[in-house]
Every structure is written in structure tokens, then in C-alpha cells.
Protein backbone atom coordinates (compact mmCIF):
# COMPACT_ATOMS: atom_id res chain seq x y z
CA UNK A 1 0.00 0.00 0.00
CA UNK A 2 3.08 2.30 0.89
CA UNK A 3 4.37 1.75 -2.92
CA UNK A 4 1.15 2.76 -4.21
CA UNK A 5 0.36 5.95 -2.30
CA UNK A 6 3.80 6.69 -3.19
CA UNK A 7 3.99 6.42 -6.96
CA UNK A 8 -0.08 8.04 -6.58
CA UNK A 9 2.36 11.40 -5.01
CA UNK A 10 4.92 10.69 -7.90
CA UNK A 11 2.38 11.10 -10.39
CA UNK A 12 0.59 14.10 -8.50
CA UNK A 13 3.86 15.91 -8.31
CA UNK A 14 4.69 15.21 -12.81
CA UNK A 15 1.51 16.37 -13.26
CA UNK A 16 1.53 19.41 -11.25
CA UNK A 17 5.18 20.47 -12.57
CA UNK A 18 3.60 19.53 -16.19
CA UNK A 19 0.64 21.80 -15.64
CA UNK A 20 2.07 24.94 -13.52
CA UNK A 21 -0.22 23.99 -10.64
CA UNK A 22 0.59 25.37 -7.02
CA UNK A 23 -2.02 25.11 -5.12
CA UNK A 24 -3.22 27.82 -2.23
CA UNK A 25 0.27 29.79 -3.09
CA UNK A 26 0.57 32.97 -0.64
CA UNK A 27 3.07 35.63 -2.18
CA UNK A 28 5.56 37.57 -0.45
CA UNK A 29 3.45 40.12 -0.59
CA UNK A 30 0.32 38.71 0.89
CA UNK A 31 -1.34 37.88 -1.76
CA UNK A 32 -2.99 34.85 -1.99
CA UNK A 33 -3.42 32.34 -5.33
CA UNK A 34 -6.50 30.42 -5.16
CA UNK A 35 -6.79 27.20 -8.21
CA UNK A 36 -10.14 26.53 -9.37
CA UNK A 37 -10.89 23.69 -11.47
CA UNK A 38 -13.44 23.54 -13.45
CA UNK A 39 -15.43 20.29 -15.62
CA UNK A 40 -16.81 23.08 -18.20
CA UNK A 41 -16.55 21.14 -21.36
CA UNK A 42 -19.35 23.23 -23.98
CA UNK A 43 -17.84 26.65 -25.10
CA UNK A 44 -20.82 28.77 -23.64
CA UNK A 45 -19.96 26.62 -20.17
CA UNK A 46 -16.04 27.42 -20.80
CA UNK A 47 -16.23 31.12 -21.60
CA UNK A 48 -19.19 31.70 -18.32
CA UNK A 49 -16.53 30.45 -15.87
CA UNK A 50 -13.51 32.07 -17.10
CA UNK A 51 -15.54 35.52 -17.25
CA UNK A 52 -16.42 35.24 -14.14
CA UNK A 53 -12.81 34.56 -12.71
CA UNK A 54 -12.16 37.26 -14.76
CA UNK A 55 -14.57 39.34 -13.36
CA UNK A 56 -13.38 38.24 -9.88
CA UNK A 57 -9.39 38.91 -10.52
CA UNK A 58 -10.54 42.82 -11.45
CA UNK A 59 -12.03 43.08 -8.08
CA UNK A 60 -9.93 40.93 -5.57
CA UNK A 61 -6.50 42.02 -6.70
CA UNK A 62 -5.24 40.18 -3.36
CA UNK A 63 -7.02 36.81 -3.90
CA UNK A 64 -6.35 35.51 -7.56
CA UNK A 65 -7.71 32.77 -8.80
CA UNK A 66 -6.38 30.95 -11.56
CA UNK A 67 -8.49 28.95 -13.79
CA UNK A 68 -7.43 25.01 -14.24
CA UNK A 69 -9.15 22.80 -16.63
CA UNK A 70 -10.15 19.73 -15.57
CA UNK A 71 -12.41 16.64 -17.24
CA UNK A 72 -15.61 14.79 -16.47
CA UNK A 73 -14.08 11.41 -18.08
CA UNK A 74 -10.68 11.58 -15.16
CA UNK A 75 -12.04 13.53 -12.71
CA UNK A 76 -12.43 10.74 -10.06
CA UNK A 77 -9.17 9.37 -10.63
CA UNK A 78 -7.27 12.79 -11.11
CA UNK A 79 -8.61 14.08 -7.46
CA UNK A 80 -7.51 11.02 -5.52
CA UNK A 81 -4.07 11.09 -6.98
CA UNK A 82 -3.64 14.73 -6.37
CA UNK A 83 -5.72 14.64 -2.53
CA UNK A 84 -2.72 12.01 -1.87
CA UNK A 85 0.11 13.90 -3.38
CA UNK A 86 -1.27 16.59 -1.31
CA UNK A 87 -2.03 18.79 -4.31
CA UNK A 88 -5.67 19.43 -4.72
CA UNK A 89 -6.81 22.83 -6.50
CA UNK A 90 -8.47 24.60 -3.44
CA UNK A 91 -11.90 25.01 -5.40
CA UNK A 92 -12.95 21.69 -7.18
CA UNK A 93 -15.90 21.18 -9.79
CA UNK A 94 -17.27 18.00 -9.44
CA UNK A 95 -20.93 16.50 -9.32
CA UNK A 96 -22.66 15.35 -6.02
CA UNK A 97 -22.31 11.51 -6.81
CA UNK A 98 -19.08 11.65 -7.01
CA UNK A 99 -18.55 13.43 -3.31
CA UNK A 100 -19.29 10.87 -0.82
CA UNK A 101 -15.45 8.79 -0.57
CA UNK A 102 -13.53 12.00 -0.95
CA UNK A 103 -16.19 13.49 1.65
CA UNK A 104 -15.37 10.23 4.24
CA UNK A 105 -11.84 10.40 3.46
CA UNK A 106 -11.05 13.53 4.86
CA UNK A 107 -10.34 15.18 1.30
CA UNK A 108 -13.23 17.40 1.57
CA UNK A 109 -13.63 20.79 3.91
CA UNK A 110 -17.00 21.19 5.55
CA UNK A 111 -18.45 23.95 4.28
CA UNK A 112 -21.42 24.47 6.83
CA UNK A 113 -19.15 27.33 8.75
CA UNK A 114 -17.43 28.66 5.75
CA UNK A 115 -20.34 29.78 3.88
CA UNK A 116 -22.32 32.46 3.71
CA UNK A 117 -26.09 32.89 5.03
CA UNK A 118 -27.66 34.12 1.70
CA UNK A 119 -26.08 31.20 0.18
CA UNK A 120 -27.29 28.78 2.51
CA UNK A 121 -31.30 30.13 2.40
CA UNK A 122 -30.68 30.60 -1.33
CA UNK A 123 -30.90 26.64 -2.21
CA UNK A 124 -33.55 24.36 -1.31
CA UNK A 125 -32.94 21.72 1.50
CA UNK A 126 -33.81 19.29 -0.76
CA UNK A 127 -30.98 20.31 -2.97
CA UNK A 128 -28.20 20.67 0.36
CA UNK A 129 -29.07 16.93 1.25
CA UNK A 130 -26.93 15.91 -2.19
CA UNK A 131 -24.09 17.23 -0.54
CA UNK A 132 -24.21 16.05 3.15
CA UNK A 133 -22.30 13.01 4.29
CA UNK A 134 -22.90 12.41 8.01
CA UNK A 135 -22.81 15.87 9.90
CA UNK A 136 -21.16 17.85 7.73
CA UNK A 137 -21.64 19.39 3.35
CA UNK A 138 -19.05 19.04 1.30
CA UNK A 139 -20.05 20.77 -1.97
CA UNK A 140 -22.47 23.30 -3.14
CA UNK A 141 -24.56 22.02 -5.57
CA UNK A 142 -25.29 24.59 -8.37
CA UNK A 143 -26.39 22.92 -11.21
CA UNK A 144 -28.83 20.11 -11.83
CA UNK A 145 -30.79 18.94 -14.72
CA UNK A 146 -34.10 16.89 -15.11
CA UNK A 147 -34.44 13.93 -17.56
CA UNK A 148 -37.59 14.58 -20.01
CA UNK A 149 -38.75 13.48 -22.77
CA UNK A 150 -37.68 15.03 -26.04
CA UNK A 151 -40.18 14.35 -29.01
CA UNK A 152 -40.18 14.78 -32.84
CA UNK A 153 -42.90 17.61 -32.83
CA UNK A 154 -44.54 16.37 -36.39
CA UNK A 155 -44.80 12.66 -35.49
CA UNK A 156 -46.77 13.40 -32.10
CA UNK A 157 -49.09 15.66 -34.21
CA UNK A 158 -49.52 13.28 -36.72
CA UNK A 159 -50.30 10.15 -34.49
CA UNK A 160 -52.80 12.85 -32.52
CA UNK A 161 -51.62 11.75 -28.99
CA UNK A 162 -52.42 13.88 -26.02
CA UNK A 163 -49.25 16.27 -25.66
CA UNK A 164 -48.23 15.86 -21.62
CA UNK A 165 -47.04 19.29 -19.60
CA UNK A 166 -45.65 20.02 -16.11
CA UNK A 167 -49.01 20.24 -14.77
CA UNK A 168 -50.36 17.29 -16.60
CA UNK A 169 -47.89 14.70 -17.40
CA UNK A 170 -48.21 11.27 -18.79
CA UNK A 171 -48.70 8.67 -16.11
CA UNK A 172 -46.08 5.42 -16.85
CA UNK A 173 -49.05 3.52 -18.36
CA UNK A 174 -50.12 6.39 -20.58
CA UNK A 175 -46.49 6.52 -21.63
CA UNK A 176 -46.08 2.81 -22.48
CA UNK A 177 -49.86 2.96 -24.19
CA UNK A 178 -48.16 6.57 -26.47
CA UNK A 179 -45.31 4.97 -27.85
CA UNK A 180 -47.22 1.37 -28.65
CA UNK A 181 -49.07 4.32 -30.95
CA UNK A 182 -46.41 6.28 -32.38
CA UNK A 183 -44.79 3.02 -32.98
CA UNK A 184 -44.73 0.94 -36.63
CA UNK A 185 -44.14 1.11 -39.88
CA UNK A 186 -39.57 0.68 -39.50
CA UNK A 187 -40.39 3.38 -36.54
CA UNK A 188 -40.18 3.08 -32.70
CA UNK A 189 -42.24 5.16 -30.08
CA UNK A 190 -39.30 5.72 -27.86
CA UNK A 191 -35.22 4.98 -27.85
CA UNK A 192 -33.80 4.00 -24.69
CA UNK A 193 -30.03 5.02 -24.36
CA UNK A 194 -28.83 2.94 -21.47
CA UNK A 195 -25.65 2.59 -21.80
CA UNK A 196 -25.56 3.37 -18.43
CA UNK A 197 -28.88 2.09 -16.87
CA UNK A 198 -28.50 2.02 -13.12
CA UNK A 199 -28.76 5.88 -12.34
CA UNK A 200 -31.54 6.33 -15.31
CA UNK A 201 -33.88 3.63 -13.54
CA UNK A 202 -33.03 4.80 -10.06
CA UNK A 203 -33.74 8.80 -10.69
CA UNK A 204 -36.56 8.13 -12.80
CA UNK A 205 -38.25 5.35 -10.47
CA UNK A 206 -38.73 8.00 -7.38
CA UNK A 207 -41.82 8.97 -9.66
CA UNK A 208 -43.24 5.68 -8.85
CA UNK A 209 -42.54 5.85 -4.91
CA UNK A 210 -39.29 3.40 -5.79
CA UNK A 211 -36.30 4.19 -3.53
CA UNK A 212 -34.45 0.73 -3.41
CA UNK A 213 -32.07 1.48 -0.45
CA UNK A 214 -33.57 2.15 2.90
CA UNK A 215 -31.35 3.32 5.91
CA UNK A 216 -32.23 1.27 9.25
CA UNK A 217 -32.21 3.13 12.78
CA UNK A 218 -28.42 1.78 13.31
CA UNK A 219 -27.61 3.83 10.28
CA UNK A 220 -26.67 0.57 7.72
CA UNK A 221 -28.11 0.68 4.23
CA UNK A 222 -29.99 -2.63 2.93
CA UNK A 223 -31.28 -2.85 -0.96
CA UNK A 224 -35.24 -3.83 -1.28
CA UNK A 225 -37.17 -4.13 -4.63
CA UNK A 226 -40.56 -3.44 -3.98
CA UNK A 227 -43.90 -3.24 -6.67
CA UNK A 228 -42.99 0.45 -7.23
CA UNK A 229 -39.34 -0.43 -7.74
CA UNK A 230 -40.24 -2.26 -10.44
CA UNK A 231 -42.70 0.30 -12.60
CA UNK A 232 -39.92 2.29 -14.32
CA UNK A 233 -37.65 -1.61 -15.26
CA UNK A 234 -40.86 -3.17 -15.99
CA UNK A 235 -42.34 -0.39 -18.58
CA UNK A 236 -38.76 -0.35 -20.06
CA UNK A 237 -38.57 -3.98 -20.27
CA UNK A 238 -41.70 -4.61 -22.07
CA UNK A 239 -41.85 -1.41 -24.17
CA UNK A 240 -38.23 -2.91 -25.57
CA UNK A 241 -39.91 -6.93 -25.36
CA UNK A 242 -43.74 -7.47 -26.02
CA UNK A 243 -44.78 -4.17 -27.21
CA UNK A 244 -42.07 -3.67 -29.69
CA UNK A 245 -42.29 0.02 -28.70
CA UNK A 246 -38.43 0.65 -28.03
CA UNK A 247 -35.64 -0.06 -30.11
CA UNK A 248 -33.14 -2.92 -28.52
CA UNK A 249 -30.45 -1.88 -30.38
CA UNK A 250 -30.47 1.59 -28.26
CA UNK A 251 -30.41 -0.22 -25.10
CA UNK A 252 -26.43 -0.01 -25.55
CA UNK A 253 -26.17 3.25 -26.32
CA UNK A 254 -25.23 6.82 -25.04
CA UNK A 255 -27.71 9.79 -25.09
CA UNK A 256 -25.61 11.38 -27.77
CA UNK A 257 -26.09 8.35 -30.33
CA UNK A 258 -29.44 8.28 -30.51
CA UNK A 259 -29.40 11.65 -32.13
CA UNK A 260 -29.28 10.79 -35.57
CA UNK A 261 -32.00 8.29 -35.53
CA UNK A 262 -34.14 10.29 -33.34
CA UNK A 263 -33.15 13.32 -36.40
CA UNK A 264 -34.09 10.83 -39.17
CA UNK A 265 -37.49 9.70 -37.28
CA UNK A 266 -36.30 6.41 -36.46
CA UNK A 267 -37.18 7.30 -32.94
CA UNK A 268 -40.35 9.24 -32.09
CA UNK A 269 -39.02 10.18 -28.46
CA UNK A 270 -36.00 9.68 -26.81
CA UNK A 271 -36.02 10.53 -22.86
CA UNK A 272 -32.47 12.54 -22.32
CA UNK A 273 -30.79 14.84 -20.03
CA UNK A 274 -32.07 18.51 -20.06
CA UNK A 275 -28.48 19.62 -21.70
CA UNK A 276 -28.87 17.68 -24.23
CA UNK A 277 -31.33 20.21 -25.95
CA UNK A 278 -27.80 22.32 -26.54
CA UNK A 279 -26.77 19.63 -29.00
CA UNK A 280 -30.34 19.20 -30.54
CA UNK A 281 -30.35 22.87 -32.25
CA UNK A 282 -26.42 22.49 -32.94
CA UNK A 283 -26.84 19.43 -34.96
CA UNK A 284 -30.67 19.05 -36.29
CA UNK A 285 -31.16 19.48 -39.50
CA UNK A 286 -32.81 22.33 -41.05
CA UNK A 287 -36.84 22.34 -40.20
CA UNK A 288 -36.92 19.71 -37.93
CA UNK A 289 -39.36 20.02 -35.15
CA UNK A 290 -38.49 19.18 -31.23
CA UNK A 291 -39.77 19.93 -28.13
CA UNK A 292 -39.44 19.06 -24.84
CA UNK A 293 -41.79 16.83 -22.87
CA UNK A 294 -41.83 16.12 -19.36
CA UNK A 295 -40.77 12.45 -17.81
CA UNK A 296 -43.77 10.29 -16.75
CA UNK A 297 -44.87 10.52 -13.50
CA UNK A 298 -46.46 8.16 -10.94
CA UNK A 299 -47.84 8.53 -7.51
CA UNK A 300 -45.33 10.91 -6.59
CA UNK A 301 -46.01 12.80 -9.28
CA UNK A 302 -42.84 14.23 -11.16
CA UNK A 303 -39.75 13.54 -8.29
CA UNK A 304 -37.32 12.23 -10.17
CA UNK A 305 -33.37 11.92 -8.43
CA UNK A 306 -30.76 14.13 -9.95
CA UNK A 307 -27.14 14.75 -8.91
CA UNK A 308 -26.08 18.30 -9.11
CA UNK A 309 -22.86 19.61 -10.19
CA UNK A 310 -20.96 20.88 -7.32
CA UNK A 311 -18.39 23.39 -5.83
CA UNK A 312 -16.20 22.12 -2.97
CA UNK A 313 -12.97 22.88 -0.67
CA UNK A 314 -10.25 21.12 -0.58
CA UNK A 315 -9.69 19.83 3.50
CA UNK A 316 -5.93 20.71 2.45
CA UNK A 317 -6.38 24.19 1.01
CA UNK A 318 -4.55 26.95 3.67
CA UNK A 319 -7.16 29.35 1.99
CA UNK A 320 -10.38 27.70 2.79
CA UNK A 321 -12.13 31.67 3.66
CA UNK A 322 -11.05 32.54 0.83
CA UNK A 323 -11.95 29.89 -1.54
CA UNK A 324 -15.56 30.07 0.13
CA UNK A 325 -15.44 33.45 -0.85
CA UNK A 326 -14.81 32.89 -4.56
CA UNK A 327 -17.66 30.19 -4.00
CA UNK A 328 -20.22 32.71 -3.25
CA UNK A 329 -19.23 35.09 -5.90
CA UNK A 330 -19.46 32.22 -8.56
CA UNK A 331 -23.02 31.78 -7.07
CA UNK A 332 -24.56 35.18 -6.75
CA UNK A 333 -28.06 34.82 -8.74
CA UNK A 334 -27.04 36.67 -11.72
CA UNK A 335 -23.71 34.67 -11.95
CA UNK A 336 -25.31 31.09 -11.74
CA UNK A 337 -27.85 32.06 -14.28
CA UNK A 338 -25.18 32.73 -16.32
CA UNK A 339 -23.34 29.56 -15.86
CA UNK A 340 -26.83 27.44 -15.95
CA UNK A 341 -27.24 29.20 -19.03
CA UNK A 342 -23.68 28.22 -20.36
CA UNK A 343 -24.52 24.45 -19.58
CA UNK A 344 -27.84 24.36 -20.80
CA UNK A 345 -28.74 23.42 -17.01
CA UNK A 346 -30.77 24.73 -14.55
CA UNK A 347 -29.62 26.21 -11.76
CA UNK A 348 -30.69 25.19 -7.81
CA UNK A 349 -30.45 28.65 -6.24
CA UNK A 350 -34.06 30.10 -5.92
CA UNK A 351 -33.50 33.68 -7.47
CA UNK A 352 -31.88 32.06 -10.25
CA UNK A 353 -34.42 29.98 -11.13
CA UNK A 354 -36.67 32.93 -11.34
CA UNK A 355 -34.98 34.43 -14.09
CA UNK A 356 -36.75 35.20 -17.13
CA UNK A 357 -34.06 33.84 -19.61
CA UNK A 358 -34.50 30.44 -18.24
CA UNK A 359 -38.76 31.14 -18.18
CA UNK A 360 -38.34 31.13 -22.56
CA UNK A 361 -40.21 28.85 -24.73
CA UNK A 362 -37.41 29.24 -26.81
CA UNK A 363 -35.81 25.94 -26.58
CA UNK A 364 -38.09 24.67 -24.21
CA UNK A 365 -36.15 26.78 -21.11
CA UNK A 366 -39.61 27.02 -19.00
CA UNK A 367 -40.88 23.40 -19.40
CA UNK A 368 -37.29 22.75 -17.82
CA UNK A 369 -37.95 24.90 -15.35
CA UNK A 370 -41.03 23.85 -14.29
CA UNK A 371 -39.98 20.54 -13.49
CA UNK A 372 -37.26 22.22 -10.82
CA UNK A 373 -39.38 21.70 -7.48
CA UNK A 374 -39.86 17.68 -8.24
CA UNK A 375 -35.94 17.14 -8.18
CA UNK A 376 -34.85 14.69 -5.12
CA UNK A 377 -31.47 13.71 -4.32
CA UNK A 378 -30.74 10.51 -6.38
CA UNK A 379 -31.40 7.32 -3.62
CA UNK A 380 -28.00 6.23 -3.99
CA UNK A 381 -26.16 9.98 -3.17
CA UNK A 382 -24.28 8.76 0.45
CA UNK A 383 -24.96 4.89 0.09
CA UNK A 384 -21.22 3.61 0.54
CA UNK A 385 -20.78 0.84 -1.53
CA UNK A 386 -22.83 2.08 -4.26
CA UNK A 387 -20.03 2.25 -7.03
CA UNK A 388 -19.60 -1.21 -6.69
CA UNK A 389 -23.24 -2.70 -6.82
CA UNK A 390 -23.44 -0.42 -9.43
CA UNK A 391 -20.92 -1.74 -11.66
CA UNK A 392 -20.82 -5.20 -10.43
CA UNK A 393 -24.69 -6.20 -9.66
CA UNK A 394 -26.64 -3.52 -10.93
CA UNK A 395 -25.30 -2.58 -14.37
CA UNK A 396 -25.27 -6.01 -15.83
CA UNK A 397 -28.69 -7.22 -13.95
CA UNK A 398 -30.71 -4.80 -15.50
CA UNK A 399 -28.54 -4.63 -18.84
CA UNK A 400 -29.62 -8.20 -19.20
CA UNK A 401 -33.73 -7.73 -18.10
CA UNK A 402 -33.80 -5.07 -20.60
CA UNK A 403 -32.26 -7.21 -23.44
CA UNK A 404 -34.89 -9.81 -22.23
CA UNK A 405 -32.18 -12.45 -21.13
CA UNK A 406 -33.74 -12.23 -17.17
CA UNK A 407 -36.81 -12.00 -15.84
CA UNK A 408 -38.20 -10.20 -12.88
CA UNK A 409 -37.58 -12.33 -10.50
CA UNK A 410 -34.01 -13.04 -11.34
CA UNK A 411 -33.90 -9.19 -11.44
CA UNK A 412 -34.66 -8.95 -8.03
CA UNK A 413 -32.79 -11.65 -6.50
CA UNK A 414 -28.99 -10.23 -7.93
CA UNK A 415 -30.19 -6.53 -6.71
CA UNK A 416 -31.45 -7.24 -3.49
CA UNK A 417 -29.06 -10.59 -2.73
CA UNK A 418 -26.03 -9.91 -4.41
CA UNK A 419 -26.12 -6.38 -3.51
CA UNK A 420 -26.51 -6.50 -0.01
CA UNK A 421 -23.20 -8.55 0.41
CA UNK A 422 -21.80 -6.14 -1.48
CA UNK A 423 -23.20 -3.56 0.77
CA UNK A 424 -22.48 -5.33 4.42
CA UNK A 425 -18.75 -5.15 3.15
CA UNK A 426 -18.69 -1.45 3.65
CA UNK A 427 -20.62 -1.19 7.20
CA UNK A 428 -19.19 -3.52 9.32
């Protein structure tokens, strides 16, 4: 274990001498260098943050920040090795999900003292509990996004289906009963990209009442798979088996390669993350017709689990005031509309949300919108564990019940059996 941490703080220290990092430098005169390292990917997303740190630099002359770019596809990996080499920027972009070992490990500053009161009001509770781990929140979440439904405009008008809104939504059987209509003819009602499936049928099954893991008064996390566990696998299952409704050959893919079916009307709706719409009007062709639809909703109506993007302190950072500063600033209303704006996302704080830009038709902004006061945390946020029943029990149990290779049954058994060994292992 010695050789490992060491040649993790080999690699921290060759990649920190290959990018210029430094993290929480103080000058000799004072002034103090705070690194921020952002996951912007999209332009828009890229040019928000470094305005704003831009903006910030002109008016803290003695607390600069330097921007750092970091990636969604390493992030994980890239923080551990640099929390060990004892390296970490002082600010750190991540998403919620992602928080809870780093948070347990001692990586992760607790932020409840650090930040500011209008900060604190300004997002939802509901929002806050993606971010707590035991006593103490790690991260601010900022940005969150909804999956819907987004639907070829002329093949729902054509079929003459009853269009669903925020305030009247498709119930699961209504869905399933929509796309047995729009489907036929070389065409499918609805393309299921689940590539990844486990946080897709987790999020979207809180609409049903599902929650699969239940914390017991000693604190330990079991896995159950009750009747409205099953509503969202089920109506997936048998729109891609019996009903013919989905496509099988999308079960294996990612959001973004559906997009040229779904263009060429393969695909009459495809159900995808509320960023995706950025993509949509970059690469549709000329006169094609979208819009976006809500996600089905059960007896709890539209809840639905989501996993914000988040800001967080680094446990090491000598500037931790500081970097809670630059936290705040980042997340002053105006500012996160901004950068929910640049993302295509929508934004937790409460003021933001009441912005008019993100109230538009135009793209479909205020159907996004509306959906804001049914997001949950996901049910697995702060389950330790959860990244391996995940990838080992999870991912391929419901890969194969989709494909039709399981049933049910079988379904439950590796979820709830298989996953609560793998869960025990974690809280002995």
C-alpha cells in the first residue's frame, strides 16, 4: 500500500510540474493564489466560468484565482491522486455523486461554517441533502438537470396523442400505451439510451414511490425491490420486449447516439438529459421540429433523483475563507444564471431559477424549469458501496432484463441478494 500511495504522489507531483499547478500559493506580498478547477466542457460553459474569474481577478486584486481545466471522463481518478500527493486545486468542480469517498476520506472541507447565510437560504434543503455526508456538506450544488422526454414535434401531431405538460404529465401507463401508438411502420415510439442504466432507472423510479435502499435506525443501508421499484424496469422492459415500442439496439447506447436516428425519425421520443437540448439545435437538421416533454410521473407525481454539479474545498487548502469566498461570488443569482445558461442546465439557487431567460419557450427553457421543485437527491447519493453494486450487480442485472435475457424475479434476486453482500462489506 506504501508503494502505491507513493507512486499516486509521484504522479501528483509530474503532473503538477507539467501543468504549472501550485495550489493555495501565498506571495511575499500577501497575496494569496487560489486554483479553481473547473469540468466546463461546452464553449458557452467554458467562456461563463472564465468571465467570471475574470470578473473576480478585477475586483480581488489580493485573492487571484487561476483557472485550471479539468475533465468529467478523469475527474475521479485525477482528485484522488492529487488529494494524496497533497495537491488538490483549493476550489474543485465536481458533481454530487461523485462526493461521498472523498467526503469520508477527509479530502473534503466542511463547508457548513465557511459559507455564507444568503447562500445557505438561497438553495432548497432538498438540494443541500446531495451534498451532506454524516454531519457535515461538502459541496455546493449549483447545477442540476431533469431527464424529459424530447419528441419529434410532427410525429406526435400526426399520431394525434395527447401532448403531456408540467401540470399534466403522462402517467407510466399512458407513456407505455403513447409509444405502442407512435410506434410501426420501421419506426419506434421511444429509444432508450442505457448505456448506463443504473442511475436512469433509479432517478426516474422516485416517480413511482421506488427508492431501493432504505437506511435502518443503526444507520446501515440494505437494498429492497418493492412493486414500485419495479414500474420504471418493468415499462422499459416490455416497451423494448412485447410491445415492440423501443428499439433494442439503443439499449447499448449513449444519449448522444441516438441523435441521428431520433433526427431521421427512427425514434419518435427519446427521454435525455435537459443539456442535451444544446446539442439538438447544434446538430438538427434544417426544419426539424423538437420539443421538450416532461418524464412520466407516478404517484409521486414528477420527483425524479438528480445529482447536481458541485463546488467544494479542498480539507488541504490553507485558503479555505477565501476559496468560500470565490464560491459565493461564482453563485450570486445573476452569476449562476449565467453559468446554468452556459450548460444548458438549470440552476438550484431560488433567485436564479426565477430568471426570465431560463422562463423562454425558446428551446423549451420554461418546461425545464417547471420541473425544478420535483428534483430529489438521487437514492443512492451517500450509500457507501454504491459504485460497486453499481458496476458489479446492478449494471449487468438490469442490462440483461432489458435485453430480455432475465426475468423479474431473477432481477430482483442479484439486486437485493447480491447487492446487499456487497453492501455489508462497507458497514461492518
Amino acid at each position: 500500500m506504501r508503494r502505491v500511495r507513493a507512486w499516486a504522489a509521484v504522479a501528483a507531483a509530474v503532473t503538477l510540474l507539467l501543468t504549472g499547478c501550485s495550489s493555495g500559493r501565498t506571495a511575499d506580498d500577501g497575496k494569496v493564489t487560489l486554483e479553481f478547477q473547473s469540468l466546463a466542457w461546452q464553449k458557452e460553459s467554458v467562456d461563463a466560468n472564465k468571465q467570471l474569474v475574470k470578473e473576480w481577478n478585477a475586483a480581488h486584486p489580493d485573492i487571484r484565482v487561476k483557472y485550471v481545466q479539468g475533465s468529467w471522463d478523469s475527474v475521479h481518478d485525477q482528485l484522488l491522486t492529487s488529494f494524496e500527493g497533497g495537491e488538490a486545486p483549493d476550489v474543485i468542480h465536481d458533481a454530487s455523486d461523485d462526493l461521498a469517498d472523498f467526503a469520508y476520506g477527509g479530502y473534503l472541507a466542511d463547508l457548513r461554517d465557511l459559507l455564507p447565510a444568503r447562500l445557505k437560504s438561497d438553495i432548497p434543503h432538498r438540494s443541500w441533502e446531495t451534498t451532506t455526508f454524516g454531519d457535515g456538506v461538502y459541496g455546493v450544488p449549483f447545477l442540476q438537470e431533469p431527464r424529459v422526454l424530447v419528441a419529434n414535434a410532427k410525429i406526435l401531431r400526426a399520431a394525434g396523442v395527447r401532448i403531456p405538460t408540467p401540470a399534466k404529465p403522462w402517467s407510466w401507463e399512458e407513456f407505455r400505451s403513447v409509444t405502442k401508438k407512435l410506434s410501426g411502420g420501421g419506426r419506434f415510439g421511444v429509444a432508450w439510451p442505457l448505456k448506463e442504466p443504473v442511475s436512469a432507472t433509479l432517478n426516474l423510479s422516485l416517480s413511482a414511490g421506488g427508492r431501493m435502499f432504505h437506511r435502518g435506525a443503526d444507520g446501515k443501508v440494505t437494498v429492497r425491490f418493492d412493486a414500485a421499484d419495479a414500474v420504471v424496469p418493468r415499462t422499459v422492459h416490455d416497451q423494448a420486449g412485447p410491445d415492440g415500442s423501443a428499439s433494442g439496439a439503443t439499449l447499448g447506447m449513449g444519449g448522444s447516439d441516438t441523435l441521428p436516428g431520433f433526427f431521421a425519425g427512427k425514434y419518435a421520443m427519446v427521454p435525455l438529459g435537459f443539456s442535451y437540448r444544446q446539442q439538438i439545435v447544434q446538430q438538427a437538421p434544417k426544419g426539424f421540429e423538437w420539443q421538450v416533454l416532461p418524464a412520466p410521473a407516478g404517484r409521486d407525481g414528477l420527483a425524479q433523483g438528480v445529482s447536481p454539479q458541485t463546488l467544494s474545498v479542498a480539507q488541504d487548502s490553507p485558503h479555505k475563507k477565501e476559496a468560500a469566498q470565490f464560491i459565493d461570488f461564482l453563485l450570486r443569482p445573476r452569476n449562476m444564471v449565467r453559468l446554468a445558461l452556459g450548460d444548458w442546465m438549470l440552476p438550484t439557487g431560488t433567485q436564479a431559477l426565477k430568471d426570465p431567460a431560463l422562463r423562454t419557450a425558446k428551446n423549451d427553457w420554461a418546461t425545464g424549469t417547471a420541473l425544478a421543485g420535483g428534483l430529489r437527491s438521487a437514492p443512492a447519493q451517500s450509500v457507501r458501496g454504491y459504485p460497486e453494486w453499481k458496476d458489479k450487480v446492478a449494471t449487468p442485472a438490469l442490462q440483461e432484463y432489458y435485453s430480455g435475457s432475465i426475468g423479474l424475479g431473477e432481477l430482483r434476486k442479484r439486486l437485493v441478494g447480491d447487492g446487499n453482500l456487497v453492501l455489508a462489506r462497507y458497514q461492518r
